[in-house]
C-alpha atoms as a PDB file:
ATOM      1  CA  UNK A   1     -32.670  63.587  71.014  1.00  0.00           C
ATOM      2  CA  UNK A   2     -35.415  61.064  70.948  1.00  0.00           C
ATOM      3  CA  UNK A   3     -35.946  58.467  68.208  1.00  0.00           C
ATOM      4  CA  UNK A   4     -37.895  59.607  65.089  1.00  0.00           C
ATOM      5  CA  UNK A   5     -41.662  57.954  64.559  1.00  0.00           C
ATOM      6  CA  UNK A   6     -40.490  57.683  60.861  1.00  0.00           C
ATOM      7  CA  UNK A   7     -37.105  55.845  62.231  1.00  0.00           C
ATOM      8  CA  UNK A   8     -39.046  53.414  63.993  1.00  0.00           C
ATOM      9  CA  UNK A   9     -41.451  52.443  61.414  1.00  0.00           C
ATOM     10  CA  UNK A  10     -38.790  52.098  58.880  1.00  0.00           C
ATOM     11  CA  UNK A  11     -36.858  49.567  61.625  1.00  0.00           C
ATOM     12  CA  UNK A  12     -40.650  47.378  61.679  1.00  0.00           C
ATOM     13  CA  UNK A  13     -40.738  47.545  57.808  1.00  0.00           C
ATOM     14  CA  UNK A  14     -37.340  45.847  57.520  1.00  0.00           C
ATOM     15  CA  UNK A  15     -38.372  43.082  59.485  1.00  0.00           C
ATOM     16  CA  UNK A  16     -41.765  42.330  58.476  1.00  0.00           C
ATOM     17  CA  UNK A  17     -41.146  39.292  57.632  1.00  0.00           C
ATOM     18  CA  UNK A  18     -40.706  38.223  61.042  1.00  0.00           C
ATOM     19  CA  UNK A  19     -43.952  37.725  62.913  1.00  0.00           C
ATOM     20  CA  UNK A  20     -45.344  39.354  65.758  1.00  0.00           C
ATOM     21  CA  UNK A  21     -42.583  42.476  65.500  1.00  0.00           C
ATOM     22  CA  UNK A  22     -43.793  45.122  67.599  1.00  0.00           C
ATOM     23  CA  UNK A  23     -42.134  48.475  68.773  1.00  0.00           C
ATOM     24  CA  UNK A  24     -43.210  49.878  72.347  1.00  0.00           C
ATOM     25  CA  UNK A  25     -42.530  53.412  73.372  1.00  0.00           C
ATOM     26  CA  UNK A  26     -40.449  53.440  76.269  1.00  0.00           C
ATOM     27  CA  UNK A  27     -39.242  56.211  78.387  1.00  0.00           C
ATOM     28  CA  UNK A  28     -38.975  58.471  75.244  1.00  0.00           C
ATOM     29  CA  UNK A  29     -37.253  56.057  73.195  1.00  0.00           C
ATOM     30  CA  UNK A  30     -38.679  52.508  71.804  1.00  0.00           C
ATOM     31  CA  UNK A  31     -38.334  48.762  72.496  1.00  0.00           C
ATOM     32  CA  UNK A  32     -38.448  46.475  69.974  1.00  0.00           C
ATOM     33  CA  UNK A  33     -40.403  42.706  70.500  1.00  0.00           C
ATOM     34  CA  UNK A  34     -40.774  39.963  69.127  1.00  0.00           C
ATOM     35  CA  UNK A  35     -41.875  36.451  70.254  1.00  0.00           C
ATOM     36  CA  UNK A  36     -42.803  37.916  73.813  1.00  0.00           C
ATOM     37  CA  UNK A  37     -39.194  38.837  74.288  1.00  0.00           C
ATOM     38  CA  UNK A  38     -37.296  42.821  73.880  1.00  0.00           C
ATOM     39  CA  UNK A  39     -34.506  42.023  71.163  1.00  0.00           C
ATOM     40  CA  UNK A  40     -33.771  45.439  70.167  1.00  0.00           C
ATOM     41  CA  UNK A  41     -33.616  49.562  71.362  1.00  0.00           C
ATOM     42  CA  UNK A  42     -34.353  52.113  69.491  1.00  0.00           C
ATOM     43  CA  UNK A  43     -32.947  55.213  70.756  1.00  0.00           C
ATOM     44  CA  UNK A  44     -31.187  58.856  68.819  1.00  0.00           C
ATOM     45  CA  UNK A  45     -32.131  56.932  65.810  1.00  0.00           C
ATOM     46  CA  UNK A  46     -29.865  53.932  65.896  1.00  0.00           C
ATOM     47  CA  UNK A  47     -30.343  50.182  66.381  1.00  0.00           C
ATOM     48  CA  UNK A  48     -29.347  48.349  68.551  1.00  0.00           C
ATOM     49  CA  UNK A  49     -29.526  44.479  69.644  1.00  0.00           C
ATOM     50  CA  UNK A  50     -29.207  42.665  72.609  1.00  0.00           C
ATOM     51  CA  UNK A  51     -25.780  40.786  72.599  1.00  0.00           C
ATOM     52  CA  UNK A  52     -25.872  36.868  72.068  1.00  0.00           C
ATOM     53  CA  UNK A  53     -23.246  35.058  71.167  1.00  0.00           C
ATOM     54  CA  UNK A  54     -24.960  33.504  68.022  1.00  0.00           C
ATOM     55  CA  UNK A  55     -25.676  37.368  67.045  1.00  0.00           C
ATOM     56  CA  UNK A  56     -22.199  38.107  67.830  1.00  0.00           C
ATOM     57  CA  UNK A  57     -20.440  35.212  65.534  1.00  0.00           C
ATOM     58  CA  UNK A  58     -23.610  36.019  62.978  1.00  0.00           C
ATOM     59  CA  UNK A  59     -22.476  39.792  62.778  1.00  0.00           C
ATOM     60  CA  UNK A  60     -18.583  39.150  63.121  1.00  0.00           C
ATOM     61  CA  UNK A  61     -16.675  42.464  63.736  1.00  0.00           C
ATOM     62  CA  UNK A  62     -19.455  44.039  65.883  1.00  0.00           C
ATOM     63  CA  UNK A  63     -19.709  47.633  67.308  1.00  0.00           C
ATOM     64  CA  UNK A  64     -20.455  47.890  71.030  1.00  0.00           C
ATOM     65  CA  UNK A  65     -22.191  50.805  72.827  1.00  0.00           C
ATOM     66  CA  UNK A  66     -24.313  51.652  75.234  1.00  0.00           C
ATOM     67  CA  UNK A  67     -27.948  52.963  74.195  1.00  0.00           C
ATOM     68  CA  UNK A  68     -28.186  55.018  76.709  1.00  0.00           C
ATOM     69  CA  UNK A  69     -26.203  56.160  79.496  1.00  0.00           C
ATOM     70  CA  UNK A  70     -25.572  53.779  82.046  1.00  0.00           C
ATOM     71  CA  UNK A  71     -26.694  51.165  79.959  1.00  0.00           C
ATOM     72  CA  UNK A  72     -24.974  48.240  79.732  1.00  0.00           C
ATOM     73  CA  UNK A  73     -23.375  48.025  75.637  1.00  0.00           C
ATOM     74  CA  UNK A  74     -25.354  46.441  72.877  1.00  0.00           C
ATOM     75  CA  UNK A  75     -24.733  45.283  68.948  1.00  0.00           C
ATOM     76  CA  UNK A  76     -25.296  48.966  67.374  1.00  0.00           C
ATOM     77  CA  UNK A  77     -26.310  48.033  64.204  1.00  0.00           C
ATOM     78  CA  UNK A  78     -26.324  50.554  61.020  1.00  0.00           C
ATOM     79  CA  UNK A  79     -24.296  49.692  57.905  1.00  0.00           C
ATOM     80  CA  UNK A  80     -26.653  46.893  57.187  1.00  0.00           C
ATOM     81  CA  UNK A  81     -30.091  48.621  58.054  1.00  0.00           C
ATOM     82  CA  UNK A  82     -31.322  48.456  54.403  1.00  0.00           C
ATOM     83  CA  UNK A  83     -30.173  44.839  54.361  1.00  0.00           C
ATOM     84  CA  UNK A  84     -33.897  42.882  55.171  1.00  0.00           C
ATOM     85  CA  UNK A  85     -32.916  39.572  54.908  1.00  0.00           C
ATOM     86  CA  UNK A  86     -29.227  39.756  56.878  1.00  0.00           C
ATOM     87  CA  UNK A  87     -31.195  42.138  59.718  1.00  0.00           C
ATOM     88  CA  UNK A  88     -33.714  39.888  60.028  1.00  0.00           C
ATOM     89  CA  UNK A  89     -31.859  36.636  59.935  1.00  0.00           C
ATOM     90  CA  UNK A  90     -30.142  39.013  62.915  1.00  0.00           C
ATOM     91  CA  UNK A  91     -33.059  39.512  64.942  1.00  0.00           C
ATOM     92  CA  UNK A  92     -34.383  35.344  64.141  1.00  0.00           C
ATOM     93  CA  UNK A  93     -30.871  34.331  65.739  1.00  0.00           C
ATOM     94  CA  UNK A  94     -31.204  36.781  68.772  1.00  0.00           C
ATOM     95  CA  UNK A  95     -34.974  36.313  69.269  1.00  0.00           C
ATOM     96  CA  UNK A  96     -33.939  32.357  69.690  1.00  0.00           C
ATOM     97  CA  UNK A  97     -30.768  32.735  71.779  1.00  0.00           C
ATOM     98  CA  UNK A  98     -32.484  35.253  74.636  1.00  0.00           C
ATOM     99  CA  UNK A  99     -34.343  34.162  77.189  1.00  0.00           C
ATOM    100  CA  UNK A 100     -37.931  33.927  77.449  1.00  0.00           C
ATOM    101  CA  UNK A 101     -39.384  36.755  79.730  1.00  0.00           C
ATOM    102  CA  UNK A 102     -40.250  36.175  83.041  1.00  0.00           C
ATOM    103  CA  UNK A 103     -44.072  35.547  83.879  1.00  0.00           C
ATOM    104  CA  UNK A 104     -45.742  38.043  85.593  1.00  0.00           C
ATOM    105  CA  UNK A 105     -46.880  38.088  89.071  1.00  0.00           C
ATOM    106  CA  UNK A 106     -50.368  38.694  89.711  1.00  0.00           C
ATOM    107  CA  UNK A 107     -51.454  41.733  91.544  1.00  0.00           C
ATOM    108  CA  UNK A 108     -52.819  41.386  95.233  1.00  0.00           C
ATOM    109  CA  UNK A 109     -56.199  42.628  95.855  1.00  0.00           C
END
C-alpha cells in the first residue's frame, strides 16, 4: 500500500519549523530532506528515521523496523507524530548527526 499524499503533507506540516523540509517521491513511497541530506521514509503511512545514536538516546525505548523489505531497520516513529516540537527536535538531532551527501559526479559528454 503506498503512502497517502494527505500522510505526507501532514508529516511536512509537523516540521515546518525546520527549514528547507522537503518530501521527494520515491519509488512509490517518499523521502524526506532536509539540509541536503534524506533523514526520514515515508512508506504504508508510517515514519520512519534514519538511526543515529543522538536520535536513539533522544527517543529512548525506540521501535526498529525495516521500511521496506530488505531494508535495513529504521526509528519507526508514531506515538509522538502530533508532537511538533519533540518530532522536530527529532529530525534537528538526526539532520546534524548524518552525514552530508556525497557530491555528485559530473556527467561525461
Amino acid at each position: 500500500m503506498a503512502s497517502t499524499k494527505d500522510f505526507v503533507d501532514y508529516i511536512v506540516e509537523q516540521l515546518e519549523s525546520i527549514e528547507l523540509i522537503r518530501a521527494k517521491s520515491m519509488f512509490g513511497e517518499y523521502g524526506l530532506f532536509g539540509e541536503g541530506k534524506i533523514f526520514a521514509l515515508i512508506c504504508n503511512n508510517k515514519l520512519f528515521i534514519k538511526p543515529t545514536a543522538a536520535g536513539k538516546s533522544f527517543i529512548g525505548e525506540v521501535v526498529e523496523a525495516p521500511p521496506y523489505p530488505g531494508a535495513k531497520n529504521c526509528y519507526l516513529i508514531e506515538a509522538k507524530l502530533e508532537d511538533r516540537d519533540w518530532l522536530s527536535t527529532l529530525v534537528r538531532i538526526s539532520l546534524k548527526e548524518l552525514p552530508d551527501p556525497k557530491p555528485r559526479r559530473k556527467k561525461k559528454k
